[in-house]
PDB file of N, CA and C in Angstrom:
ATOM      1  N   UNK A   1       0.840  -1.156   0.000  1.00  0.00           N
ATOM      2  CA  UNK A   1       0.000   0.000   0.000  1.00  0.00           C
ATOM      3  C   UNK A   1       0.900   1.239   0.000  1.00  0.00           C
ATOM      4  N   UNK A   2       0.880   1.848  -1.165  1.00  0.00           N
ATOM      5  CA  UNK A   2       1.511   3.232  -1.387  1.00  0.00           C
ATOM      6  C   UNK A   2       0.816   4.586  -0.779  1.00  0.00           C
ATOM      7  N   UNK A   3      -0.284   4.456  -1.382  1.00  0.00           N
ATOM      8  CA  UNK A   3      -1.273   5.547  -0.787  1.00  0.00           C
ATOM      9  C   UNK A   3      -2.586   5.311  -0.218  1.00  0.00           C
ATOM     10  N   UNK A   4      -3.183   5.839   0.910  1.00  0.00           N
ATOM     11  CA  UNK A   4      -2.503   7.847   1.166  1.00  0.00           C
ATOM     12  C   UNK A   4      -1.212   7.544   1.803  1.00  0.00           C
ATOM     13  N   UNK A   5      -0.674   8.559   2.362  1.00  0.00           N
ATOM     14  CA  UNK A   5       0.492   8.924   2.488  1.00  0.00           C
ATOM     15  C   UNK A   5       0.334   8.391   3.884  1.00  0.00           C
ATOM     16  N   UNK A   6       1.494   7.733   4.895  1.00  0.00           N
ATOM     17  CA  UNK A   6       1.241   7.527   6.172  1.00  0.00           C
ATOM     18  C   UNK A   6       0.996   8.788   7.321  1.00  0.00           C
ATOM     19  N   UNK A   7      -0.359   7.903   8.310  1.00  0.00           N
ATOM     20  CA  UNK A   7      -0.714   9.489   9.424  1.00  0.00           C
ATOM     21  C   UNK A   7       0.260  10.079  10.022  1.00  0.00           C
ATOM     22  N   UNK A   8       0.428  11.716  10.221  1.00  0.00           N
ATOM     23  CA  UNK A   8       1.670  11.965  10.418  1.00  0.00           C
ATOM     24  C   UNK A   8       1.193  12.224  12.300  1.00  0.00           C
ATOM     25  N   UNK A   9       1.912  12.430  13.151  1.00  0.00           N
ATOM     26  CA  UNK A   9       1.712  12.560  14.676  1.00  0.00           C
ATOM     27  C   UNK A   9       1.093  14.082  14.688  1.00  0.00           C
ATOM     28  N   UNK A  10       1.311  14.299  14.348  1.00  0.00           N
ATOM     29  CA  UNK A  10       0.516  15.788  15.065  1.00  0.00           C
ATOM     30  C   UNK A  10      -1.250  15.892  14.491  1.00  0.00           C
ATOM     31  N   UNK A  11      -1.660  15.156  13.208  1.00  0.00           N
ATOM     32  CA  UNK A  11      -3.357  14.903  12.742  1.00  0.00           C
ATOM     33  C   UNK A  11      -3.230  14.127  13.724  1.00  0.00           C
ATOM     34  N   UNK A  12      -2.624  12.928  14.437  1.00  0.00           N
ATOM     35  CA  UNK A  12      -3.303  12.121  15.399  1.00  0.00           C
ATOM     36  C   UNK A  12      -3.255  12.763  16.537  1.00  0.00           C
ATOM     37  N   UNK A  13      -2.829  13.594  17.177  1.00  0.00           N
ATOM     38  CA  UNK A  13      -2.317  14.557  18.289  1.00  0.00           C
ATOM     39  C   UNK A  13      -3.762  15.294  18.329  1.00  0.00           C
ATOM     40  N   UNK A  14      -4.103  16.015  17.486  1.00  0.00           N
ATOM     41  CA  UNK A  14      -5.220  16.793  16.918  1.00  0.00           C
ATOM     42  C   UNK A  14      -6.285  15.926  17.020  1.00  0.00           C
ATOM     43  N   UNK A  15      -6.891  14.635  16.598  1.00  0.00           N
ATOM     44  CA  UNK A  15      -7.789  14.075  16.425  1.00  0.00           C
ATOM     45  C   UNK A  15      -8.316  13.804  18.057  1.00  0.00           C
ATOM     46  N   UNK A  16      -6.880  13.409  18.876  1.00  0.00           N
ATOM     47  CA  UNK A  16      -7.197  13.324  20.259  1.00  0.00           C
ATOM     48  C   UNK A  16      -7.479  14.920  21.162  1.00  0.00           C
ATOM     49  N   UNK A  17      -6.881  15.506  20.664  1.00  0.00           N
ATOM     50  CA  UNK A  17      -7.593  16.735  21.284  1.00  0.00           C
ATOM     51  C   UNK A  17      -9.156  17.232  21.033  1.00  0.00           C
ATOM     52  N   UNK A  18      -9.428  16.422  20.045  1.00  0.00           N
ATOM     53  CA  UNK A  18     -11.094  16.330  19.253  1.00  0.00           C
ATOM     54  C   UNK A  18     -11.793  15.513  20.319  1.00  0.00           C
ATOM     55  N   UNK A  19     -11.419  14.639  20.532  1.00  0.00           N
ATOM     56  CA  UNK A  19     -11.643  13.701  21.058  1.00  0.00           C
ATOM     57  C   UNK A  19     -11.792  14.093  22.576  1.00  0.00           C
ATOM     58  N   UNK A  20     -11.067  14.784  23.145  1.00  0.00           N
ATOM     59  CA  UNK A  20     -10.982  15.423  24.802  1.00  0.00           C
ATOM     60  C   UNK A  20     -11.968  16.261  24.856  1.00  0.00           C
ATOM     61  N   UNK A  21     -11.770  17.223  23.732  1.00  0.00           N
ATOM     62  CA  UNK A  21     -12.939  18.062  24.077  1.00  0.00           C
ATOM     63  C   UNK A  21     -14.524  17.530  23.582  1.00  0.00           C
ATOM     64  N   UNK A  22     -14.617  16.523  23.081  1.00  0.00           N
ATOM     65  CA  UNK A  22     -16.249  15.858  23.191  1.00  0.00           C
ATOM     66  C   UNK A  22     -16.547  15.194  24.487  1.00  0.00           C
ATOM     67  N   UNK A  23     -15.450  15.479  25.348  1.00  0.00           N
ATOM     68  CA  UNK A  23     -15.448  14.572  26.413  1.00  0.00           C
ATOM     69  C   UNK A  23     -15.164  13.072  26.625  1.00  0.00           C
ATOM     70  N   UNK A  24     -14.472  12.768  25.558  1.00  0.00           N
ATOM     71  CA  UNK A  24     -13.422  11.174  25.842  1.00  0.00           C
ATOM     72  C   UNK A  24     -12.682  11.230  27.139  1.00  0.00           C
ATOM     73  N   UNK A  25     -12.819  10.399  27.700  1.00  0.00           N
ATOM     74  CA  UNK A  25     -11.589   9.767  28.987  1.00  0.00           C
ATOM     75  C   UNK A  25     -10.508   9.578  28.503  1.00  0.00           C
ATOM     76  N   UNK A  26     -10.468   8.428  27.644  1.00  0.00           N
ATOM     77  CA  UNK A  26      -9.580   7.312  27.081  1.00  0.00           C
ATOM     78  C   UNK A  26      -8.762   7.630  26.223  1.00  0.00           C
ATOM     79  N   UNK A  27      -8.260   7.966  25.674  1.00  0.00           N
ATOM     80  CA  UNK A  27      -7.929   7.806  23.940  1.00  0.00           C
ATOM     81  C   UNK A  27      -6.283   7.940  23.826  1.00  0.00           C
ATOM     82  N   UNK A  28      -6.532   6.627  22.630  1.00  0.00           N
ATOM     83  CA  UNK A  28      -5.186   6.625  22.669  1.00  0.00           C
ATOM     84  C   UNK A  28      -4.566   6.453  20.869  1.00  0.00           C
ATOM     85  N   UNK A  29      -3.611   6.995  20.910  1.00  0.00           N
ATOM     86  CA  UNK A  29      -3.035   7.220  19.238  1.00  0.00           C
ATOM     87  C   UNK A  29      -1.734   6.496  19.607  1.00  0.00           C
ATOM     88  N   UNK A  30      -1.886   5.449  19.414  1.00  0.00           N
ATOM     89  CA  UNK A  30      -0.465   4.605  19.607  1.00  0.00           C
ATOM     90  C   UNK A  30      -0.119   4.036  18.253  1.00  0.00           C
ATOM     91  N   UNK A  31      -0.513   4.201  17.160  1.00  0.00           N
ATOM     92  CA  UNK A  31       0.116   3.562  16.040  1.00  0.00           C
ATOM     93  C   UNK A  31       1.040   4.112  15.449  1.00  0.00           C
ATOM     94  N   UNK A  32       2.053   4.856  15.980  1.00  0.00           N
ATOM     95  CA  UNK A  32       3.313   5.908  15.817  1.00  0.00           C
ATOM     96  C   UNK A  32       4.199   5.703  16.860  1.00  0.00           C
ATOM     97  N   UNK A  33       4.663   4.740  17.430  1.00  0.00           N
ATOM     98  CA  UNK A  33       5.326   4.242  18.826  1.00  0.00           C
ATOM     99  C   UNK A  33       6.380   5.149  19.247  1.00  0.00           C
ATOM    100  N   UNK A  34       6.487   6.364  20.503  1.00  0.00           N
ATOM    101  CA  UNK A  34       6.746   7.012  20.915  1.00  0.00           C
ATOM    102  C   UNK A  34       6.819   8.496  20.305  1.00  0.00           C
ATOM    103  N   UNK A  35       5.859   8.469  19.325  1.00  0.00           N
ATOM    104  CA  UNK A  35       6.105   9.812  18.380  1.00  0.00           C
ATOM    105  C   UNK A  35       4.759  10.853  19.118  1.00  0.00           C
ATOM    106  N   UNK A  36       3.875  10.037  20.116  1.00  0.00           N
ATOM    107  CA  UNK A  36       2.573  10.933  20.060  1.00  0.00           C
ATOM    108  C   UNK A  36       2.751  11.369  21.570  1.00  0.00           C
ATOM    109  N   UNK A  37       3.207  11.744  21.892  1.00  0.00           N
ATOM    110  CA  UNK A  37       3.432  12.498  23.464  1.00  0.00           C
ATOM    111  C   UNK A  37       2.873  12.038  24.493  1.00  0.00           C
ATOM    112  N   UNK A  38       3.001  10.483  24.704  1.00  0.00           N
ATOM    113  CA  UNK A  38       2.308  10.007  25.523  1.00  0.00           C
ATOM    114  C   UNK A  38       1.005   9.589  25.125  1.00  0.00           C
ATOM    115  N   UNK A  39       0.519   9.866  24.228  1.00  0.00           N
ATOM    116  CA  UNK A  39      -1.239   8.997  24.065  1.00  0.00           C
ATOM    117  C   UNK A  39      -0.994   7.760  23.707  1.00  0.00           C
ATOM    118  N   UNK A  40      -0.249   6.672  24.385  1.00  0.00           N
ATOM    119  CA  UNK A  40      -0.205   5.213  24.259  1.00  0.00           C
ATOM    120  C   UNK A  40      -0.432   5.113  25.453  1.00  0.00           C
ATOM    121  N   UNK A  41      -0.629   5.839  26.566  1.00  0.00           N
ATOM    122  CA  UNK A  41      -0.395   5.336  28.133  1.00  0.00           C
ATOM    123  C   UNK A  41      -2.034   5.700  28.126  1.00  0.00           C
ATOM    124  N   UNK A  42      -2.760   5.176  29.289  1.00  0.00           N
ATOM    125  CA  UNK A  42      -3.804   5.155  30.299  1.00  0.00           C
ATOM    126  C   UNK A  42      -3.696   5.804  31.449  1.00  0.00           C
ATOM    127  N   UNK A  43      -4.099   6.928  31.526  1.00  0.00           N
ATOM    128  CA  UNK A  43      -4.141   7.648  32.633  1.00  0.00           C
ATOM    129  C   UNK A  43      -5.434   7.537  33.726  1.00  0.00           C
ATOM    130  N   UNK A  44      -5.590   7.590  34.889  1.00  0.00           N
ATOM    131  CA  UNK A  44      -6.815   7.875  35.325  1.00  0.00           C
ATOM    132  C   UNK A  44      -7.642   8.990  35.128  1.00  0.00           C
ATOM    133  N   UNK A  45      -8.784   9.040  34.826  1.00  0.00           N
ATOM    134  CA  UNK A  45      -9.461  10.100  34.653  1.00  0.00           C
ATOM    135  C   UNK A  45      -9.910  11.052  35.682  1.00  0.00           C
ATOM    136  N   UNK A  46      -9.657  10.805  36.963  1.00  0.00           N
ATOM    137  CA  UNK A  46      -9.762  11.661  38.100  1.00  0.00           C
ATOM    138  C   UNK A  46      -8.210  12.484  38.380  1.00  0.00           C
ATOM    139  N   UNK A  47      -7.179  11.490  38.758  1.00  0.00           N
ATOM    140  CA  UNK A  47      -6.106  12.037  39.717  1.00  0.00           C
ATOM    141  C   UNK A  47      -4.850  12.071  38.281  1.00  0.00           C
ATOM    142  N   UNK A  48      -5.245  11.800  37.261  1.00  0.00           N
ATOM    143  CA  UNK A  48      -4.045  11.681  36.366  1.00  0.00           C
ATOM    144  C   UNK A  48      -3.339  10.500  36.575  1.00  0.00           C
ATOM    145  N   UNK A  49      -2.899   9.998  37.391  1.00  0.00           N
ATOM    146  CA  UNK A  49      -1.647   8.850  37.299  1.00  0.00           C
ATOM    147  C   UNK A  49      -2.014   7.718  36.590  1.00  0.00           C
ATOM    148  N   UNK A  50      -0.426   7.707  35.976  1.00  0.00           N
ATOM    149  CA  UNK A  50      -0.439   6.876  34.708  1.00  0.00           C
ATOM    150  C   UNK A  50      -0.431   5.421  35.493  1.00  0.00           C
ATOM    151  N   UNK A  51      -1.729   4.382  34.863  1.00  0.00           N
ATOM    152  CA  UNK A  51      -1.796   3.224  34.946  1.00  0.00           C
ATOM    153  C   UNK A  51      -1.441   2.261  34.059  1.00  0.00           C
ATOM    154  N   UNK A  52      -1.211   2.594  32.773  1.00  0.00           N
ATOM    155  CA  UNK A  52      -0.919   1.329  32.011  1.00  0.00           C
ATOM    156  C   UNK A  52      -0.271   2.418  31.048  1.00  0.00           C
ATOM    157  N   UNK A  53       1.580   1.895  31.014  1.00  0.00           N
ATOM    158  CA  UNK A  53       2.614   2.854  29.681  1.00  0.00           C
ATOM    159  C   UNK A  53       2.558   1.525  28.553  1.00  0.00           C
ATOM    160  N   UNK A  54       2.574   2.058  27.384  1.00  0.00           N
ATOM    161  CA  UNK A  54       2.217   1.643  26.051  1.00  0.00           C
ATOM    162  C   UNK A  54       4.082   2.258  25.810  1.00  0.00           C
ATOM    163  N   UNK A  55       4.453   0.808  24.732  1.00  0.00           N
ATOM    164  CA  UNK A  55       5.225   2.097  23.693  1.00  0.00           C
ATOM    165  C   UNK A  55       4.522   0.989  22.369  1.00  0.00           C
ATOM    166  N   UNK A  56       4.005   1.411  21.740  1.00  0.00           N
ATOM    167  CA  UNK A  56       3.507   0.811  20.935  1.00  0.00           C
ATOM    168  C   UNK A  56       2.615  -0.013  21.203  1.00  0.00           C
ATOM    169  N   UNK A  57       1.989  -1.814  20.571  1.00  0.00           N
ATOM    170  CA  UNK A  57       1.418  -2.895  21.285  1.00  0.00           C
ATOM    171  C   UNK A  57       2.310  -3.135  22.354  1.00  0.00           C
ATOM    172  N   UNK A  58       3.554  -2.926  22.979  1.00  0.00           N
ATOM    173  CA  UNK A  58       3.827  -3.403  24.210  1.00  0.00           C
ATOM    174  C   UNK A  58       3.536  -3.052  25.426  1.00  0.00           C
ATOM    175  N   UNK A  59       2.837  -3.638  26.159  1.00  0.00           N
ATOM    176  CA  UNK A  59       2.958  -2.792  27.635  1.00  0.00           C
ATOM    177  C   UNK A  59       4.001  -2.478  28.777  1.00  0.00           C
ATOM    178  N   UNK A  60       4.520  -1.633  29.192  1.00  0.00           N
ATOM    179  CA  UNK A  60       5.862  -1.692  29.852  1.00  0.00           C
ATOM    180  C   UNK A  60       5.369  -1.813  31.586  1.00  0.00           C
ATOM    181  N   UNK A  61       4.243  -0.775  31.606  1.00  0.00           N
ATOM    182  CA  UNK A  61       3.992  -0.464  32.952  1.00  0.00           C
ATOM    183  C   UNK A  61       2.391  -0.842  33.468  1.00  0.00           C
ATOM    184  N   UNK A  62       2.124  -1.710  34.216  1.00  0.00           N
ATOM    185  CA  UNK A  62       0.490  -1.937  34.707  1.00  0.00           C
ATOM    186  C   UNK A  62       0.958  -1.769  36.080  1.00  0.00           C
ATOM    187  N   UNK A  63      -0.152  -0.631  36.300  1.00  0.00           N
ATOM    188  CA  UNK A  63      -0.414  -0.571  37.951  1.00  0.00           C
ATOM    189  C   UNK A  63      -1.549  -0.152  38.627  1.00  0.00           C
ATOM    190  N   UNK A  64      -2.815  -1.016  37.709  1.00  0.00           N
ATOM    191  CA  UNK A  64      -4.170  -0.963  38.058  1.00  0.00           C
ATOM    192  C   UNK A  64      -4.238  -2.084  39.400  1.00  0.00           C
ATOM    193  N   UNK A  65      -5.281  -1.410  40.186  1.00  0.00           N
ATOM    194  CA  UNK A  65      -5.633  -2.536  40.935  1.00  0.00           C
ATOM    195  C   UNK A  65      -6.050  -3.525  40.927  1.00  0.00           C
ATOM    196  N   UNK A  66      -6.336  -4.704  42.327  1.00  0.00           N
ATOM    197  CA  UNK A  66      -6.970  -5.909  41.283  1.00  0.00           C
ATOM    198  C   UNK A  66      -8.904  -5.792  41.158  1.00  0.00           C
ATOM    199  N   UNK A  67      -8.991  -4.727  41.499  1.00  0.00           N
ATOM    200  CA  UNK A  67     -10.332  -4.469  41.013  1.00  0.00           C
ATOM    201  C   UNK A  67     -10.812  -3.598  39.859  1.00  0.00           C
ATOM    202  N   UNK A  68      -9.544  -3.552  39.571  1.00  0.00           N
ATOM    203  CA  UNK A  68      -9.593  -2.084  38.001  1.00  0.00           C
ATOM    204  C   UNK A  68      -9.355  -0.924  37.946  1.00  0.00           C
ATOM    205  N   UNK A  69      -8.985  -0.463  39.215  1.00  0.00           N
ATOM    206  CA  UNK A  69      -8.904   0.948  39.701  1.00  0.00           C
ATOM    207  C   UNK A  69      -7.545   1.648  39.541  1.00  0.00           C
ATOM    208  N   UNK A  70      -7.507   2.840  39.749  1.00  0.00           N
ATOM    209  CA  UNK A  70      -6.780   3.964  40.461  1.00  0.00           C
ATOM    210  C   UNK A  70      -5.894   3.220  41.898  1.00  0.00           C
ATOM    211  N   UNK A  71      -4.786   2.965  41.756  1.00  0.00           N
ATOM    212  CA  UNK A  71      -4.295   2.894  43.238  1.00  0.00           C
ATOM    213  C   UNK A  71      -3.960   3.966  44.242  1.00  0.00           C
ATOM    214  N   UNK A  72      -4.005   4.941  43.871  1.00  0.00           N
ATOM    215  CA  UNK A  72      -3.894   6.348  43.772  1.00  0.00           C
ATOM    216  C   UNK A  72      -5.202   7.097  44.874  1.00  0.00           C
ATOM    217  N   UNK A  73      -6.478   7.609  43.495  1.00  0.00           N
ATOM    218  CA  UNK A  73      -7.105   7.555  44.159  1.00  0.00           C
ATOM    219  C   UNK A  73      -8.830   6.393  44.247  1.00  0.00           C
ATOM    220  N   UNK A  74      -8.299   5.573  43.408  1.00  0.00           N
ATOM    221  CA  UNK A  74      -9.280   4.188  43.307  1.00  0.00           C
ATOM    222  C   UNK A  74     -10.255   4.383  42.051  1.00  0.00           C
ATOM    223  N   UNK A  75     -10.356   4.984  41.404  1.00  0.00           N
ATOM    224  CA  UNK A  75     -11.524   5.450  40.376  1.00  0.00           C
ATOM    225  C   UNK A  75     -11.520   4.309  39.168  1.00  0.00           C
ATOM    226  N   UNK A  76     -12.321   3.680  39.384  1.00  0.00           N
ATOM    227  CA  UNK A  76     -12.757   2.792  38.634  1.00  0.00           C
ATOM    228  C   UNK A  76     -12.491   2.885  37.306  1.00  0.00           C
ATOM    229  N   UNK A  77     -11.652   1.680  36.603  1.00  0.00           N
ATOM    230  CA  UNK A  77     -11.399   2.053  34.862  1.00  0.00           C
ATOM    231  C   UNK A  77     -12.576   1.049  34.406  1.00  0.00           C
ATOM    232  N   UNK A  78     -13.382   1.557  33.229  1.00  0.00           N
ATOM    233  CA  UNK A  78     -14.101   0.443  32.761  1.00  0.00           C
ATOM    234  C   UNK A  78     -13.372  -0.321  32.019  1.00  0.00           C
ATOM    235  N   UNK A  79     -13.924  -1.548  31.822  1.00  0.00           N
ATOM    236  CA  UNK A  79     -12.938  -2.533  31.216  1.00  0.00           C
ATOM    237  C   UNK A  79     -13.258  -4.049  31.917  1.00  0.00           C
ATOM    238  N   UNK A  80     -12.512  -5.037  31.520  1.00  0.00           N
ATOM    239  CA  UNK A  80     -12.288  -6.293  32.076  1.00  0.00           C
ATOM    240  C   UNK A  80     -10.774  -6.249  32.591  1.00  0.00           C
ATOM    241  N   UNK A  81     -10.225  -6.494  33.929  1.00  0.00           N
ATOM    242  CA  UNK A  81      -9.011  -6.333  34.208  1.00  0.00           C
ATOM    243  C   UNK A  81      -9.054  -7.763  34.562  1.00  0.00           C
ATOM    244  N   UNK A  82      -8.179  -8.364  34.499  1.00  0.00           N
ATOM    245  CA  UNK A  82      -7.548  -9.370  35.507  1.00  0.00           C
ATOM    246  C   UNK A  82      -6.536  -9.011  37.131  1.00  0.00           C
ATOM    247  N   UNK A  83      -7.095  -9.803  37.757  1.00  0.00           N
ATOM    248  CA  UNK A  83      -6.539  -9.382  39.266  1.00  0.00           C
ATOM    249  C   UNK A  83      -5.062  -9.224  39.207  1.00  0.00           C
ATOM    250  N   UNK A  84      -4.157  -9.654  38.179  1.00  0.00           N
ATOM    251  CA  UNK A  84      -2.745  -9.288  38.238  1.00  0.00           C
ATOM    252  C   UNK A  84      -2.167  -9.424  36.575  1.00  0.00           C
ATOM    253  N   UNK A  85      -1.023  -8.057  36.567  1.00  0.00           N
ATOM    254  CA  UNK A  85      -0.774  -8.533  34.682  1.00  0.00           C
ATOM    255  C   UNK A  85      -0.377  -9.543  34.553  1.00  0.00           C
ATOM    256  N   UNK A  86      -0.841 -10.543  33.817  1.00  0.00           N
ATOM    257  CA  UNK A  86       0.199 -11.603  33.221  1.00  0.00           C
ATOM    258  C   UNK A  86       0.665 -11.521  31.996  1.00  0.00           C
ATOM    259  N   UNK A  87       1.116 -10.666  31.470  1.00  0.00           N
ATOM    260  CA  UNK A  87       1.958 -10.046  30.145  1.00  0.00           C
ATOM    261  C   UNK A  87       1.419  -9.911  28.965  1.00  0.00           C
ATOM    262  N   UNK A  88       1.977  -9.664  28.225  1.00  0.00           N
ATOM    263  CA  UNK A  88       1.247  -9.625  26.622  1.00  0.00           C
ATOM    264  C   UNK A  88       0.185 -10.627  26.351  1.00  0.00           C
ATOM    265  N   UNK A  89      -1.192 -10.461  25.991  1.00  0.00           N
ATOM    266  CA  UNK A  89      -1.668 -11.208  24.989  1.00  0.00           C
ATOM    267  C   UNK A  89      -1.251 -12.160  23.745  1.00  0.00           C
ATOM    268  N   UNK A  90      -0.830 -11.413  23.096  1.00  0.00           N
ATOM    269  CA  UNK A  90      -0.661 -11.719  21.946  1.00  0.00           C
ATOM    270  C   UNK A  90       1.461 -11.887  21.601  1.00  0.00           C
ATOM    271  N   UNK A  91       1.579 -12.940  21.344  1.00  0.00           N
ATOM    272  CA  UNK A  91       3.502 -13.055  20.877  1.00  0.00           C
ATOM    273  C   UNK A  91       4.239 -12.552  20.659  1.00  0.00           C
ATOM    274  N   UNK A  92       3.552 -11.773  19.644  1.00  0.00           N
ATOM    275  CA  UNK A  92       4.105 -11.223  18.623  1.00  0.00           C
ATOM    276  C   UNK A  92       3.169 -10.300  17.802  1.00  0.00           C
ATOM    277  N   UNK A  93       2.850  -9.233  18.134  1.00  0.00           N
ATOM    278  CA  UNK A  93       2.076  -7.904  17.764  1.00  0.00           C
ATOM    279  C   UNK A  93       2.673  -7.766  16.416  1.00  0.00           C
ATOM    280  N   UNK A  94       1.566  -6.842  15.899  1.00  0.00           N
ATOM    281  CA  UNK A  94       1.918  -6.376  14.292  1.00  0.00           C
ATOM    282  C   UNK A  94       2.737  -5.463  14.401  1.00  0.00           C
ATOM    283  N   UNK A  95       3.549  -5.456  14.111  1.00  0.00           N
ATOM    284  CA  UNK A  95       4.403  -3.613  13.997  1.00  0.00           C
ATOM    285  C   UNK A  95       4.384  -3.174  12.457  1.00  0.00           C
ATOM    286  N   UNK A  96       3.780  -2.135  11.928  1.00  0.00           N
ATOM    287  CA  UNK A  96       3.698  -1.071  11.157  1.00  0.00           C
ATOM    288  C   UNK A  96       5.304  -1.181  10.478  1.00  0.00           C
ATOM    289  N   UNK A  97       4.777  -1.287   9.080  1.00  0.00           N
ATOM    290  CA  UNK A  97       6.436  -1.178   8.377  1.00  0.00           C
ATOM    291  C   UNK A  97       7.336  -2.318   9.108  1.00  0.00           C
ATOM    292  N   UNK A  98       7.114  -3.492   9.934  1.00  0.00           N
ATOM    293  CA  UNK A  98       8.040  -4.333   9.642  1.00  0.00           C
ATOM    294  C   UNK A  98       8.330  -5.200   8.656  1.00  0.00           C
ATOM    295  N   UNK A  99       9.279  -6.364   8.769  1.00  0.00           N
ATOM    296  CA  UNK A  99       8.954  -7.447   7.871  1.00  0.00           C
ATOM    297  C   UNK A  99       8.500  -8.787   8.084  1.00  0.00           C
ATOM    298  N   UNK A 100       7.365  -9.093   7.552  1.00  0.00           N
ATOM    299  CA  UNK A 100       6.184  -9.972   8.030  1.00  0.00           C
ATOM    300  C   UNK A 100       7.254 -11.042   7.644  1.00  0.00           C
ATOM    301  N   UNK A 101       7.035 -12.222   8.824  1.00  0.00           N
ATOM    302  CA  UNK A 101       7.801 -13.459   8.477  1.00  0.00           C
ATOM    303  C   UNK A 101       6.566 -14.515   7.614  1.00  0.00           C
ATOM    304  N   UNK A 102       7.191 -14.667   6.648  1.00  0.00           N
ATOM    305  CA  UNK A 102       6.584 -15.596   5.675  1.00  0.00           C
ATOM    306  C   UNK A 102       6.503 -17.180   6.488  1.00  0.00           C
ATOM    307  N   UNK A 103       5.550 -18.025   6.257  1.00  0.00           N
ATOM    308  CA  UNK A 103       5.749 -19.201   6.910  1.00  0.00           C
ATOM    309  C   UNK A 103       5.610 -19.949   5.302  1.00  0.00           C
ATOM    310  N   UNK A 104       6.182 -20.940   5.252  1.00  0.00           N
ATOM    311  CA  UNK A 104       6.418 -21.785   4.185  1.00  0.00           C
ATOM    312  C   UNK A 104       5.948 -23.227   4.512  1.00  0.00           C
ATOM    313  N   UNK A 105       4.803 -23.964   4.192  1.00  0.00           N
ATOM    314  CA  UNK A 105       4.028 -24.837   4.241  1.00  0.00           C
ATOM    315  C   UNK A 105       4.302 -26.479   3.383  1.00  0.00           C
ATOM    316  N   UNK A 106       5.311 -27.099   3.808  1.00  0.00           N
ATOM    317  CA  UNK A 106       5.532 -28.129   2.853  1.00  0.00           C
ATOM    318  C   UNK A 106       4.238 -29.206   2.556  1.00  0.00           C
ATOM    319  N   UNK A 107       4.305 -29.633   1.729  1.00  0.00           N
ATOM    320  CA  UNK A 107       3.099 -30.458   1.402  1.00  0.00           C
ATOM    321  C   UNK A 107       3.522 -31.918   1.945  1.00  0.00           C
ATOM    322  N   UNK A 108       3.290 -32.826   2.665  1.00  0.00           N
ATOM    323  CA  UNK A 108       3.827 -34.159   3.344  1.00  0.00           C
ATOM    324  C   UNK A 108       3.047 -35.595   1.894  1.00  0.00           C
ATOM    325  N   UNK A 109       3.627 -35.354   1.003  1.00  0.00           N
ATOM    326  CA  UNK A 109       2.917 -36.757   0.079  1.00  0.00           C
ATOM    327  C   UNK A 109       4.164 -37.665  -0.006  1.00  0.00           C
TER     328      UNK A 109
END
């Protein structure tokens, strides 16, 4: 895929400031991994403190409670949490512009 041209950080920067002022909590522009000033992290929506740092699909930092909250000042995140992180989901996340490993399928006759 040549075109359009890839999103540059500051339309996604902008889209989330769209987004704040309709009154979003949440939002996050992480498909630019460390280019968007922090909108990969989860902040609480009351006290600010950062609960979950993003640099991209990776998570570096979880420090929700085991009820979903603010440890801070407890404010409930919606969501499904599990009572403790147990790491990535997924193996091996897509990363943007890498190079996809081909798997090669022999036929057994």
């Amino acid at each position: 895929m040549t075109s359009p041209a890839d999103t540059r950080p500051e339309d996604l920067l902008r889209a989330a400031a769209i987004g704040r002022q309709a009154g979003l909590r949440y939002i996050y522009a992480g498909n630019l991994p460390g280019r968007v000033e922090g909108m990969e992290d989860t902040r609480c929506h009351r006290c600010g403190e950062l609960l979950i740092q993003r640099f991209g699909y990776s998570i570096e930092k979880y420090k929700l409670s085991a009820e979903g909250g603010c440890p801070r000042c407890s404010a409930l995140l919606p969501g499904r949490w599990s009572k403790k992180f147990d790491g990535q989901i997924a193996a091996a996340p897509f990363l943007p512009r890498a190079r996809a490993q081909l798997v090669r399928i022999l036929s057994q006759q």
